[in-house]
Protein backbone atom coordinates (compact mmCIF):
# COMPACT_ATOMS: atom_id res chain seq x y z
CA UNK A 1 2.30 -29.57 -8.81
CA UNK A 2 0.60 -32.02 -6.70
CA UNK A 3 -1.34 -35.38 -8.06
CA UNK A 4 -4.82 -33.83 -7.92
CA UNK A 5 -3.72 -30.51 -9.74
CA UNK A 6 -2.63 -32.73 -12.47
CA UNK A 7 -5.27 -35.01 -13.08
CA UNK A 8 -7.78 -31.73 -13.12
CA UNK A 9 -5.48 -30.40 -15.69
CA UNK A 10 -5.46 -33.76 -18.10
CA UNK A 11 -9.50 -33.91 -17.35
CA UNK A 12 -9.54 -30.38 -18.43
CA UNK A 13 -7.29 -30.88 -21.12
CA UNK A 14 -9.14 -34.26 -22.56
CA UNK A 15 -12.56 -32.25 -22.50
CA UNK A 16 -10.99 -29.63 -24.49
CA UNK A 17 -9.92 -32.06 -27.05
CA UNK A 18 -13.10 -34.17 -27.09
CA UNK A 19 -14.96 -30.78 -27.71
CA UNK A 20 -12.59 -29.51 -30.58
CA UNK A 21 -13.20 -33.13 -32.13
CA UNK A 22 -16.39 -33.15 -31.84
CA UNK A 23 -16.50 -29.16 -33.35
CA UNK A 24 -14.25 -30.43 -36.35
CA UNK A 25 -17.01 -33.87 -37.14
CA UNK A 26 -19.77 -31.07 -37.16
CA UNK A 27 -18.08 -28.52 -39.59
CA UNK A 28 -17.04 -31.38 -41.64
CA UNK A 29 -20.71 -32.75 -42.07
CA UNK A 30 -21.61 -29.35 -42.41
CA UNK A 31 -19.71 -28.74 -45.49
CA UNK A 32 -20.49 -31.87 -46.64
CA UNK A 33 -24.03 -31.38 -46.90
CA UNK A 34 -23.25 -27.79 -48.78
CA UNK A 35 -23.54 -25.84 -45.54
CA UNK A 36 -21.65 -23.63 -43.43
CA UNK A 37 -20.81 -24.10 -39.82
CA UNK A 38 -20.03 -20.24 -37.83
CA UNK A 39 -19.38 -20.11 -34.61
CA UNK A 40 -20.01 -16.41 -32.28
CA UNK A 41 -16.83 -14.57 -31.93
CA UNK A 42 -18.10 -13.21 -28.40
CA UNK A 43 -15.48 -13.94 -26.12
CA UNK A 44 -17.47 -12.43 -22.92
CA UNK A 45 -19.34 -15.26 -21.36
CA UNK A 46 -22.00 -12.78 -20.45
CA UNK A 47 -22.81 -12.17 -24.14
CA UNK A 48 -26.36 -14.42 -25.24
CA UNK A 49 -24.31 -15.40 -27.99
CA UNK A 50 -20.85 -16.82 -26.44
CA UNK A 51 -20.53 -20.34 -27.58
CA UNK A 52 -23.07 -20.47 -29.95
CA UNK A 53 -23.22 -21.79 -32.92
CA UNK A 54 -25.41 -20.92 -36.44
CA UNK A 55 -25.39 -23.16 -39.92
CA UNK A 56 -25.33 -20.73 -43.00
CA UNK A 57 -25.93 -22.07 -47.01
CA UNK A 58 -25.21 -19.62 -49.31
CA UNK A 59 -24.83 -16.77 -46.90
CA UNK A 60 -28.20 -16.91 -45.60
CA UNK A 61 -28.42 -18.40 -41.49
CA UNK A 62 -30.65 -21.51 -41.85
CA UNK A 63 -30.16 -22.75 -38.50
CA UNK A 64 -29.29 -21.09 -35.01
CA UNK A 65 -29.69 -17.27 -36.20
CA UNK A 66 -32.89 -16.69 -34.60
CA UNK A 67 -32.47 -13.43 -32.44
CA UNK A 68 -29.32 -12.29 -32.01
CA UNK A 69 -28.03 -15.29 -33.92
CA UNK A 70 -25.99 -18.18 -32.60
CA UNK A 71 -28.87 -19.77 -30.41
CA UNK A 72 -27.90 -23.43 -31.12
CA UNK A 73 -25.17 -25.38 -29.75
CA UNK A 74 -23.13 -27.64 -31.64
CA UNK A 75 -25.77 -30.57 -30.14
CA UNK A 76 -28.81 -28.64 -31.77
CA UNK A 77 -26.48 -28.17 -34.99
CA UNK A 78 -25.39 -32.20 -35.09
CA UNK A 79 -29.15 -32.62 -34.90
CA UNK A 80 -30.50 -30.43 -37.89
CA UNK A 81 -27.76 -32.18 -39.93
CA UNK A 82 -29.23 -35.49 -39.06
CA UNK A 83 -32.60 -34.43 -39.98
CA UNK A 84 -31.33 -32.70 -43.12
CA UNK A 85 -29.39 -36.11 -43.75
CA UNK A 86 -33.06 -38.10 -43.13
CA UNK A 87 -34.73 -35.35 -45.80
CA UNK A 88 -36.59 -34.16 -42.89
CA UNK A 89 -35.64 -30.47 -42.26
């Protein structure tokens, strides 16, 4: 494996964990706030819905499920928590 593969692979590799992180700070406020954080199960990056995300309280999609559901990314999620933090959502 030559030098350049490598670092691509750690770059690729420290994204990966820097997303995951930031995934698990999300969920955690999430439940922390009495919500629930779903992510789409679509594994076909074709699908509207592949990497989307959707808050849920009490079974009922708050946040994100407009559509075909999972229209927010974890951004747009981090950001309705703020506002729901700062009483304004």
């Amino acid at each position: 494996m030559s030098n350049r593969t490598w670092e691509i692979n750690m770059t690729e590799a420290n994204f990966d964990r820097l997303e995951r992180n930031a995934e698990q700070r999300v969920r955690r406020q999430a439940r922390d706030l009495g919500f629930t954080l779903i992510k789409s199960k679509a594994r076909n990056p074709l699908d509207v819905t592949y990497g989307g995300f959707m808050l849920a309280m009490d079974g009922v999609s708050v946040a994100g499920g407009e559509g075909p559901g999972f229209m927010f990314d974890l951004d747009d999620i981090a950001d309705y928590l703020d506002h729901y933090e700062d009483g304004a959502a």
